[in-house]
Every structure is written in structure tokens, then in C-alpha cells.
C-alpha atoms as a PDB file:
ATOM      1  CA  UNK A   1      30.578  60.799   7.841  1.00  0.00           C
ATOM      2  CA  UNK A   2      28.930  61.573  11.207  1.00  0.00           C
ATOM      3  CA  UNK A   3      29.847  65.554  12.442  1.00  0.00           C
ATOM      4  CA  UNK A   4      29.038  66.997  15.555  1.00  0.00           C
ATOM      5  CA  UNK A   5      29.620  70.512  16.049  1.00  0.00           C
ATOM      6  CA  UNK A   6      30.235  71.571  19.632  1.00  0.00           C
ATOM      7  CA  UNK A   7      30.704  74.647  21.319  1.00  0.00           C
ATOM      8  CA  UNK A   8      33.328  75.282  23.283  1.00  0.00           C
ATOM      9  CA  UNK A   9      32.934  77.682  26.717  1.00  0.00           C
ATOM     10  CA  UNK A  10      30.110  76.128  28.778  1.00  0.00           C
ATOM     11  CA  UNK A  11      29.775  73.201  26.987  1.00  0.00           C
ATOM     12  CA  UNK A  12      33.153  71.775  26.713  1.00  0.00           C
ATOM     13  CA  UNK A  13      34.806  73.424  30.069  1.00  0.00           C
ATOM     14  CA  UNK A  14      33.612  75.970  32.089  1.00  0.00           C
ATOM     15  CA  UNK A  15      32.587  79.276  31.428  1.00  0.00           C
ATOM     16  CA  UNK A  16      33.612  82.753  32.417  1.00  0.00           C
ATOM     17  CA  UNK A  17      31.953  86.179  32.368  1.00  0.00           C
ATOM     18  CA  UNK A  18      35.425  87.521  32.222  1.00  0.00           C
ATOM     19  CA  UNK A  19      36.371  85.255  29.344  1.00  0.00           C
ATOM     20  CA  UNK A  20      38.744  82.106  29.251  1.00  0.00           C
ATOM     21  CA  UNK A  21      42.067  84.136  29.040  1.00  0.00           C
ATOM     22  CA  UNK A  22      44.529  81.916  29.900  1.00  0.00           C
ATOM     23  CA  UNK A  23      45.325  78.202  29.517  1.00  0.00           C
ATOM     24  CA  UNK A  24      45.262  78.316  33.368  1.00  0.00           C
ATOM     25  CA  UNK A  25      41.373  79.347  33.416  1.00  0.00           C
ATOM     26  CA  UNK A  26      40.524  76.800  31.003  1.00  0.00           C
ATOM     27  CA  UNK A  27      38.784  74.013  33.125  1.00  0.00           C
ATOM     28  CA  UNK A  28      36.758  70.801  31.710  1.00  0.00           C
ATOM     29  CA  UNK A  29      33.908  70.234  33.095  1.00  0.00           C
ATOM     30  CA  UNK A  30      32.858  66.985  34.892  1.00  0.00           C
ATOM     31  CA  UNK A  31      32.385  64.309  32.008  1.00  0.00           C
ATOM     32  CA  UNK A  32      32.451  66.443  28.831  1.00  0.00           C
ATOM     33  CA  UNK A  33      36.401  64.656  27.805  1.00  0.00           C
ATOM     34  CA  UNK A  34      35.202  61.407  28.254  1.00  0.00           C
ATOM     35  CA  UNK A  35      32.230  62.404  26.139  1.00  0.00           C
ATOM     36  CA  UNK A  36      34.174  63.335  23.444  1.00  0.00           C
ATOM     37  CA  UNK A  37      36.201  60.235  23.841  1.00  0.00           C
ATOM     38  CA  UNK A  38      32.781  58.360  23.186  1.00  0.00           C
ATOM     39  CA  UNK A  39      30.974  60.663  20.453  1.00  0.00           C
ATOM     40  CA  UNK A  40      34.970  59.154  18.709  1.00  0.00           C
ATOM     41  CA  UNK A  41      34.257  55.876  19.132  1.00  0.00           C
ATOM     42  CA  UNK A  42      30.839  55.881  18.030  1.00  0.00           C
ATOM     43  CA  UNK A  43      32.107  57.065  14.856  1.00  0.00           C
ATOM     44  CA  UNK A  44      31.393  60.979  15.293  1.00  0.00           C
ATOM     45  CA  UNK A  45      34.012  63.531  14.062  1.00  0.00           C
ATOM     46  CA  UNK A  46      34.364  66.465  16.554  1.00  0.00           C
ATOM     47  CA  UNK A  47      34.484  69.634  15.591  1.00  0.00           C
ATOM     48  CA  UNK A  48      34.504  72.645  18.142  1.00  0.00           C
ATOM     49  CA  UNK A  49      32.638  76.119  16.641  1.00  0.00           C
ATOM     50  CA  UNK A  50      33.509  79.247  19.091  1.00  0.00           C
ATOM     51  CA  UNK A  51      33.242  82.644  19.384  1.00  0.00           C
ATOM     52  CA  UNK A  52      36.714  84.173  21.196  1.00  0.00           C
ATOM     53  CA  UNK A  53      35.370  88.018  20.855  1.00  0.00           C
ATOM     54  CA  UNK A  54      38.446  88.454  23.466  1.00  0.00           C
ATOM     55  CA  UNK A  55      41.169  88.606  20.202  1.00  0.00           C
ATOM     56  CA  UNK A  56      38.618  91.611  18.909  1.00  0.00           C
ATOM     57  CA  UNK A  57      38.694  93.333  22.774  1.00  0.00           C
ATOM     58  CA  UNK A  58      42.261  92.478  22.900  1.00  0.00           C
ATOM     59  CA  UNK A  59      42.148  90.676  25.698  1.00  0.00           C
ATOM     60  CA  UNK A  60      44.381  87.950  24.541  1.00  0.00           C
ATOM     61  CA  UNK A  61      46.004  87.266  21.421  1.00  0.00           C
ATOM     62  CA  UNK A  62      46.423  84.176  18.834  1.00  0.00           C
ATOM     63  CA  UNK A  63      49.228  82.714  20.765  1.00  0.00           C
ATOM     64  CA  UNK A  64      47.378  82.794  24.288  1.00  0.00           C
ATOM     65  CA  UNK A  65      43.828  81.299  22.429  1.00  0.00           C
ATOM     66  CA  UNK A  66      46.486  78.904  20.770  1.00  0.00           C
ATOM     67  CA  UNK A  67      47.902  77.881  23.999  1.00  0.00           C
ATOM     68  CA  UNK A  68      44.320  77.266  25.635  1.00  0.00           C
ATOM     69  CA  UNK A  69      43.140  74.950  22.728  1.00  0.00           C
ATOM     70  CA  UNK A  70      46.296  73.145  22.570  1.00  0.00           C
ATOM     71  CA  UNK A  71      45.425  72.362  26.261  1.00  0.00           C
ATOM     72  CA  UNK A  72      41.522  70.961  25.047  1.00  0.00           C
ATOM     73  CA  UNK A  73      42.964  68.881  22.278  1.00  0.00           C
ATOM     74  CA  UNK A  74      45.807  67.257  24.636  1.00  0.00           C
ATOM     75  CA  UNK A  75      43.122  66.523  27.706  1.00  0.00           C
ATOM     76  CA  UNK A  76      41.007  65.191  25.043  1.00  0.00           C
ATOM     77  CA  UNK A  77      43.529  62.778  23.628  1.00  0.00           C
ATOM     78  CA  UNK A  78      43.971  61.828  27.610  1.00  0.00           C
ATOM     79  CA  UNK A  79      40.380  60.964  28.367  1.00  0.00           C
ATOM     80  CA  UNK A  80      40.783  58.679  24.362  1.00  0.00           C
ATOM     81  CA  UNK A  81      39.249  61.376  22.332  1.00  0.00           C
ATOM     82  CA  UNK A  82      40.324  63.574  19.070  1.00  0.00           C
ATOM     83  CA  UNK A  83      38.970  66.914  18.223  1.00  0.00           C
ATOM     84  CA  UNK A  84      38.994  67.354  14.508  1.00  0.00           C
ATOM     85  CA  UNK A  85      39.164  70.819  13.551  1.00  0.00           C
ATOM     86  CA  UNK A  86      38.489  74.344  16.179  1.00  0.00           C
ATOM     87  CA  UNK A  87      36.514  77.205  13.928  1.00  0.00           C
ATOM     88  CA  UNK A  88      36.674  80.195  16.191  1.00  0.00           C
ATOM     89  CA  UNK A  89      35.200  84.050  15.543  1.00  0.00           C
ATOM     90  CA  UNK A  90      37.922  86.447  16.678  1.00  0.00           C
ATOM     91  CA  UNK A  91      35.354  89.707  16.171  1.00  0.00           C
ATOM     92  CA  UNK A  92      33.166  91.399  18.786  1.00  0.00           C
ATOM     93  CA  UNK A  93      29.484  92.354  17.621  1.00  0.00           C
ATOM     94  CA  UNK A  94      30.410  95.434  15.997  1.00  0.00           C
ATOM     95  CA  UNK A  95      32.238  94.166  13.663  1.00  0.00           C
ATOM     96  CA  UNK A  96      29.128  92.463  12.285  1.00  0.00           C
ATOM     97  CA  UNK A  97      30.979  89.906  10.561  1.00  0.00           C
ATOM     98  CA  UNK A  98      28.993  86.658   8.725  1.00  0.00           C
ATOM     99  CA  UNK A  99      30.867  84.402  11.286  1.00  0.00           C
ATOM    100  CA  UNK A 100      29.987  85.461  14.934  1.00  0.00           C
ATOM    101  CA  UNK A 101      27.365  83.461  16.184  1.00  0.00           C
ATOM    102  CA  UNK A 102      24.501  83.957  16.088  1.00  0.00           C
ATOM    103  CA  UNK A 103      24.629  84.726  12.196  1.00  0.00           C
ATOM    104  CA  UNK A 104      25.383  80.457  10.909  1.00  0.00           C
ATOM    105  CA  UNK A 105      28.573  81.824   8.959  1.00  0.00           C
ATOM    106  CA  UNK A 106      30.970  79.785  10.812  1.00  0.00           C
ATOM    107  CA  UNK A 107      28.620  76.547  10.852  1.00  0.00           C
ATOM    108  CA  UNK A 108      28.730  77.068   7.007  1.00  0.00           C
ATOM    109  CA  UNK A 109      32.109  77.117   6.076  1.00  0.00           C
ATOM    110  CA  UNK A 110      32.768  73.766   8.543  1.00  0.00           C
ATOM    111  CA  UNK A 111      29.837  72.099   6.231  1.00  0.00           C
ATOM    112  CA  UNK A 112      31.586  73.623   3.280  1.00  0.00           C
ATOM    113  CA  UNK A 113      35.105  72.127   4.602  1.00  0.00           C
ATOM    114  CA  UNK A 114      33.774  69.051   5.441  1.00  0.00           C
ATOM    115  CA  UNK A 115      31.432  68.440   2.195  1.00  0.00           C
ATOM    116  CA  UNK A 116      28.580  67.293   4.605  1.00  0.00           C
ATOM    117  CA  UNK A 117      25.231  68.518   4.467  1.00  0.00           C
ATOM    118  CA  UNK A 118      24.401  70.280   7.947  1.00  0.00           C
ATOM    119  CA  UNK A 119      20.360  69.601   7.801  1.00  0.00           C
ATOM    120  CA  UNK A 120      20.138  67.439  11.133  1.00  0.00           C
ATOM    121  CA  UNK A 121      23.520  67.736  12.397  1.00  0.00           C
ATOM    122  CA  UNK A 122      23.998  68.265  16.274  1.00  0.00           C
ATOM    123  CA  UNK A 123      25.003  71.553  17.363  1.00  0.00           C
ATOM    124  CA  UNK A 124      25.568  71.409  20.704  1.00  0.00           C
ATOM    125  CA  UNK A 125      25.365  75.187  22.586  1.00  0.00           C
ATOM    126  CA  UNK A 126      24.463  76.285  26.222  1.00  0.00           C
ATOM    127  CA  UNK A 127      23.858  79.875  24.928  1.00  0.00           C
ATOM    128  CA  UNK A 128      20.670  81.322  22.668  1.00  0.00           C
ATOM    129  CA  UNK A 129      23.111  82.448  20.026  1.00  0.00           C
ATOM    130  CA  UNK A 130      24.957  78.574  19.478  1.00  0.00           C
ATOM    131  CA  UNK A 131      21.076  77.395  18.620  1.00  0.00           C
ATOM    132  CA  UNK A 132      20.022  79.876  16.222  1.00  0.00           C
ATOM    133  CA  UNK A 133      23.093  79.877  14.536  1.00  0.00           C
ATOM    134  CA  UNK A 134      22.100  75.682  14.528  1.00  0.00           C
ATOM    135  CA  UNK A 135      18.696  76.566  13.461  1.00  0.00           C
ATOM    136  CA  UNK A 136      20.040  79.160  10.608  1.00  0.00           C
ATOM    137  CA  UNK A 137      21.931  76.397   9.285  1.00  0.00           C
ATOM    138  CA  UNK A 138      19.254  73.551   9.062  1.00  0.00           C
ATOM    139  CA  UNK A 139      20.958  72.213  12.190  1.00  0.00           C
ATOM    140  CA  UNK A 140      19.678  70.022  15.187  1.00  0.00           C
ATOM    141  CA  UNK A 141      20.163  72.547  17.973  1.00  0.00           C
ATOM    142  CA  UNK A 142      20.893  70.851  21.630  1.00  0.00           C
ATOM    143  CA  UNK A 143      21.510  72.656  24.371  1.00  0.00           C
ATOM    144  CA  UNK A 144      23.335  71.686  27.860  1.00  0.00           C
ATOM    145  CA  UNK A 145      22.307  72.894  30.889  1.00  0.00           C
ATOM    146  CA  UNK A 146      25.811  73.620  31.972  1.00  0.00           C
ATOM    147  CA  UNK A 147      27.711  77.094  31.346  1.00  0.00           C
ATOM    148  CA  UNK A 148      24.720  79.657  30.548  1.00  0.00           C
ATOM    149  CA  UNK A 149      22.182  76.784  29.962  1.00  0.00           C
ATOM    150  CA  UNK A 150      19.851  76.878  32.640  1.00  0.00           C
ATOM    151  CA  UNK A 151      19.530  80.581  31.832  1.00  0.00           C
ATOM    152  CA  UNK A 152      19.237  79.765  28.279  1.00  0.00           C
ATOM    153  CA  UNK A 153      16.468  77.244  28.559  1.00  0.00           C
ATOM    154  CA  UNK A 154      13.848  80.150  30.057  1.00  0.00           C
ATOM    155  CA  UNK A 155      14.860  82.449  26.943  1.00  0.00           C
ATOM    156  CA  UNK A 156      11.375  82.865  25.153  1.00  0.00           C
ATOM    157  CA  UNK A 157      13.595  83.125  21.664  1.00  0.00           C
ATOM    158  CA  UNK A 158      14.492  79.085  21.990  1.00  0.00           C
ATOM    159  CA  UNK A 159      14.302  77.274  18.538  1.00  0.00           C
ATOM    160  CA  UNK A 160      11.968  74.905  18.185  1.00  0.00           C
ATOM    161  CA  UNK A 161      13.037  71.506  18.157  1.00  0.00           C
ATOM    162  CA  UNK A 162      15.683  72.328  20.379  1.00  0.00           C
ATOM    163  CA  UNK A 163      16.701  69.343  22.209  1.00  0.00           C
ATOM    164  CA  UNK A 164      17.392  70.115  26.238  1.00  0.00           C
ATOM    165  CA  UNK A 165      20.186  67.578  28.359  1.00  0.00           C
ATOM    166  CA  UNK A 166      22.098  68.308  31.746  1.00  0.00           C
ATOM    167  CA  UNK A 167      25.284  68.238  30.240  1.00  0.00           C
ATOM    168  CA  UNK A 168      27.336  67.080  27.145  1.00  0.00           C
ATOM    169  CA  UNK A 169      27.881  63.847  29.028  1.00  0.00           C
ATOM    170  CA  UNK A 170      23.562  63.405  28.673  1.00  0.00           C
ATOM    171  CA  UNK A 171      23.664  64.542  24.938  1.00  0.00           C
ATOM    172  CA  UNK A 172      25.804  61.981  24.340  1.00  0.00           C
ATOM    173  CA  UNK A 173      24.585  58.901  25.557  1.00  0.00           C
ATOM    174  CA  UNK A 174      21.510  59.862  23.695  1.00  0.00           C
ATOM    175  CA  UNK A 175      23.516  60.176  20.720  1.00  0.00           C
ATOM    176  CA  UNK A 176      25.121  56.827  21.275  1.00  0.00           C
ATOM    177  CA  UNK A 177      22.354  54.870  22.694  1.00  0.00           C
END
């Protein structure tokens, strides 16, 4: 089986400082659906790896963070792809849970779930944390430029062998070529 493991704010659809706190806020960015749709039919099983420290802040609760990936997974299925599974952390950092990026709980327990081996799997990030929780977990950290990316790219802390594209659309032609 061929996993990807993508995060979701920044990657996926746009970012916020404020957090993604509505369905309304959530906004795909330029090319990252039909991406999906093609990681699919390249054989690729999609799973999305997040951290939502709003639930912990109480910004929004399980219904409202159900509500905004029910939106993902139906503009996905528009634009021909499926997302497999969405592994979120609801806890803020001081909870200090195993899950929150950028500890690799949460990569893990999808390798666990999924019975695959995560030594050269994509992780696909646009923040330091998504790429040494790759890295942690024998990974192939990417990062996208898009989201906190181009601010990520300068961090001194970047794991090596991180791979660098524009956007998800870019990682995945590479992926696929």
C-alpha cells in the first residue's frame, strides 16, 4: 500500500493565525483538491495528520471541527479524490501529550492502524513541527511553501533530507512523475 500523510492547515487549505474555526473559514488552496484527486489515482491512500489545539483553547468544539472536515472530504470527492482517514491532536502544548506534533505520536498510531512501515513515507507539512514529527518517525519530510512554508524553509532547525516544493500541487507531480 502507498500512504501519504498530509497536513492539513497550510497545506491542504489556507491557514489562519486565528485558527480555522468555522466551516466558513476553511478555504482550499489553488490546486491542493485536484492533487489529492491525483496522489488517488496514482494509487496513494490519503491520510490527513493535524493538530486542532483550538478543541484544547475551546475555541470550537467536536461538532464545529466535524463540520469543517466534512467540508474537506466532500470538496475532495468533487475535484475526484478520497481522503482516507483525518488523525487530529485536540491538546494545546501544555498538555504535553505523545500526539501533538512535533512529538511523531500521531504519525505512529496511523502506521500502527495502517500496518505500514513509515521509514520513507511522505509527510507533507508547511510548518517546522509537521517535519520533525516526519523525521521522528523515519519519515520523508516535504514541505510546501504555502501556509507558514516560506517562513519555515529559513528555520535553521530544518531536517535534513527535507524535500522543498511550492505547493502540494508541485509535491505531487513529483510523486507521480
Amino acid at each position: 500500500m502507498k500512504l501519504i500523510i498530509l497536513d492539513r492547515d497550510g497545506v491542504i487549505n489556507q491557514d489562519s493565525d486565528l485558527y480555522i474555526k468555522s466551516p466558513e473559514e476553511w478555504i482550499p488552496l489553488p490546486g491542493s483538491l485536484e492533487a489529492i484527486a491525483r496522489l488517488n489515482q496514482w494509487g496513494y491512500r490519503i491520510v490527513v495528520c493535524t493538530n486542532q489545539s483550538g478543541i484544547g483553547r475551546g475555541l470550537f468544539g467536536m461538532d464545529v471541527l466535524n463540520a469543517i472536515h466534512d467540508k474537506m472530504i466532500k470538496a475532495a470527492s468533487h475535484a475526484g479524490g478520497t481522503i482516507d482517514a483525518i488523525f487530529f491532536c485536540p491538546h494545546t502544548n501544555a498538555d504535553n501529550c505523545d500526539c501533538r506534533k512535533p512529538k511523531p505520536g500521531m504519525l505512529r498510531e496511523i502506521g500502527t492502524r495502517y500496518n505500514v512501515d513509515l521509514t520513507g513515507v511522505p509527510v507533507i507539512g508547511d510548518s517546522l513541527r509537521d517535519l520533525q514529527s516526519a523525521r521522528a518517525a523515519g519519515a520523508q519530510p516535504m514541505l510546501v511553501l504555502t501556509g507558514k512554508g516560506k517562513k519555515t524553509k529559513l528555520d535553521p532547525d530544518l531536517p535534513e533530507g527535507t524535500l522543498i516544493f511550492a505547493d502540494l500541487a508541485a509535491a505531487v507531480k513529483k510523486l507521480t512523475a
